[in-house]
Protein backbone atom coordinates (compact mmCIF):
# COMPACT_ATOMS: atom_id res chain seq x y z
CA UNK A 1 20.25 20.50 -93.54
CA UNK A 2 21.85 22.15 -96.56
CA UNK A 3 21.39 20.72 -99.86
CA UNK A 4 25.21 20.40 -99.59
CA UNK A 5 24.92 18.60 -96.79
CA UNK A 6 22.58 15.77 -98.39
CA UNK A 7 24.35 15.46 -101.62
CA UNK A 8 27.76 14.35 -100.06
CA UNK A 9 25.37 12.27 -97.38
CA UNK A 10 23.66 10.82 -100.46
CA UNK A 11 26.58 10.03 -101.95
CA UNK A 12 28.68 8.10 -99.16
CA UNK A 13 25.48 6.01 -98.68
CA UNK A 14 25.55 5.22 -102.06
CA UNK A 15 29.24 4.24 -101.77
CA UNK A 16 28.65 1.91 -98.71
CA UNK A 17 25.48 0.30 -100.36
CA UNK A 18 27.72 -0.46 -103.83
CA UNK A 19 30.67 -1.51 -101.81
CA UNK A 20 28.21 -3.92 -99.73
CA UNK A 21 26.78 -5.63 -102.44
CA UNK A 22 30.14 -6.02 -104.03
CA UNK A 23 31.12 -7.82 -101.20
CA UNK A 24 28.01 -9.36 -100.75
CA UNK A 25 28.65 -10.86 -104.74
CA UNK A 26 32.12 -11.66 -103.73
CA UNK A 27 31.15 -13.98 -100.81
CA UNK A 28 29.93 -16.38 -103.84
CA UNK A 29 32.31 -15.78 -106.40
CA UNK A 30 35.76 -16.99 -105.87
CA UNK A 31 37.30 -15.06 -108.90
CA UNK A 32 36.41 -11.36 -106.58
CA UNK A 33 37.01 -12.92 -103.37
CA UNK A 34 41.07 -11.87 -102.83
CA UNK A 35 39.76 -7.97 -104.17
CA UNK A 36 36.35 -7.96 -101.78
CA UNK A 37 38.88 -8.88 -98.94
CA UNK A 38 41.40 -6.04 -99.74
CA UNK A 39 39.15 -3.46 -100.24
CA UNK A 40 37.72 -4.18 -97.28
CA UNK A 41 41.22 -3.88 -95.44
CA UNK A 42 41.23 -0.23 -97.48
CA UNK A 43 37.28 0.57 -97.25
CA UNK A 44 38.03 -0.25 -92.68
CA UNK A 45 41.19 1.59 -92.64
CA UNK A 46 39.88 4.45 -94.27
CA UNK A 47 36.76 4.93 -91.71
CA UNK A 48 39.44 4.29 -88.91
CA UNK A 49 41.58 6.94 -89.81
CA UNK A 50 38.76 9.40 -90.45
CA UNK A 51 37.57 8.73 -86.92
CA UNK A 52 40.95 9.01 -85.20
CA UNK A 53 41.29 12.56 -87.10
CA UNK A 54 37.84 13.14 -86.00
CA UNK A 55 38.89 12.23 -81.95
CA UNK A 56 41.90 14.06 -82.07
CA UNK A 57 40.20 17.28 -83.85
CA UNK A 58 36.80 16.87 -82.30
CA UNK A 59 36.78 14.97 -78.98
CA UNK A 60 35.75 11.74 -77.71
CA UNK A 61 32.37 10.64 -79.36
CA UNK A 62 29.29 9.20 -77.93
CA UNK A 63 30.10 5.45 -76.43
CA UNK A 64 29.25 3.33 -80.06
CA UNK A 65 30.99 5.45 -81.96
CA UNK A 66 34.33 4.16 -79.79
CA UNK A 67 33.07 0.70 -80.08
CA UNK A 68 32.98 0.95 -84.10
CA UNK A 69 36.44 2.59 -83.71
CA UNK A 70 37.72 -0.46 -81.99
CA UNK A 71 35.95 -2.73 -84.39
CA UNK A 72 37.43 -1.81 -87.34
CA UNK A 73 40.57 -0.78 -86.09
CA UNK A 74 40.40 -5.11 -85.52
CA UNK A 75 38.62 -5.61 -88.76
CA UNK A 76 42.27 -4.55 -90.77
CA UNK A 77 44.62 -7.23 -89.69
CA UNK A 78 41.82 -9.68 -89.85
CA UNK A 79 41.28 -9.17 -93.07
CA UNK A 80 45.22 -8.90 -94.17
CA UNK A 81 45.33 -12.21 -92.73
CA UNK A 82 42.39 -13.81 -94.52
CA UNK A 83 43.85 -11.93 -97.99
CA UNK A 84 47.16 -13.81 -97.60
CA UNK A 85 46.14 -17.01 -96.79
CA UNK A 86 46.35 -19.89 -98.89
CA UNK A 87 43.48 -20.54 -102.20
């Protein structure tokens, strides 16, 4: 693996960790709830669209990577729901 490679690995983990425990602080703090909810809406449709690129570019993936596809492909509207609903 190319030092490359690692770096940008390094650094998307980083991203997902961070955007977790945002989340994870959001769960408890009303005030960051309605932003934790839309980003991730933003943070799903993002991965989604990466992986349809991916399928269309690359070819069908290996079974779980179909089934995380289809899960947050479901994870968008459900959380555009739960954004607009009522305080």
């Amino acid at each position: 693996m190319s030092v490359d490679f690692s770096h940008i690995l390094r650094a998307i983990t980083s991203l997902y960790l961070r955007l977790g425990l945002f989340w994870l602080f959001s769960a408890f703090n009303d005030r960051h709830r309605n932003t934790a909810v839309l980003t991730t809406a933003i943070f799903a449709g993002g991965l989604v669209t990466g992986r349809l690129f991916s399928l269309a570019a690359d070819g069908w993936p290996s079974p779980i990577l179909v089934v995380y596809i289809a899960l947050e492909f479901l994870l968008i509207p459900v959380a555009v729901w739960v954004f607009r609903l009522p305080e």
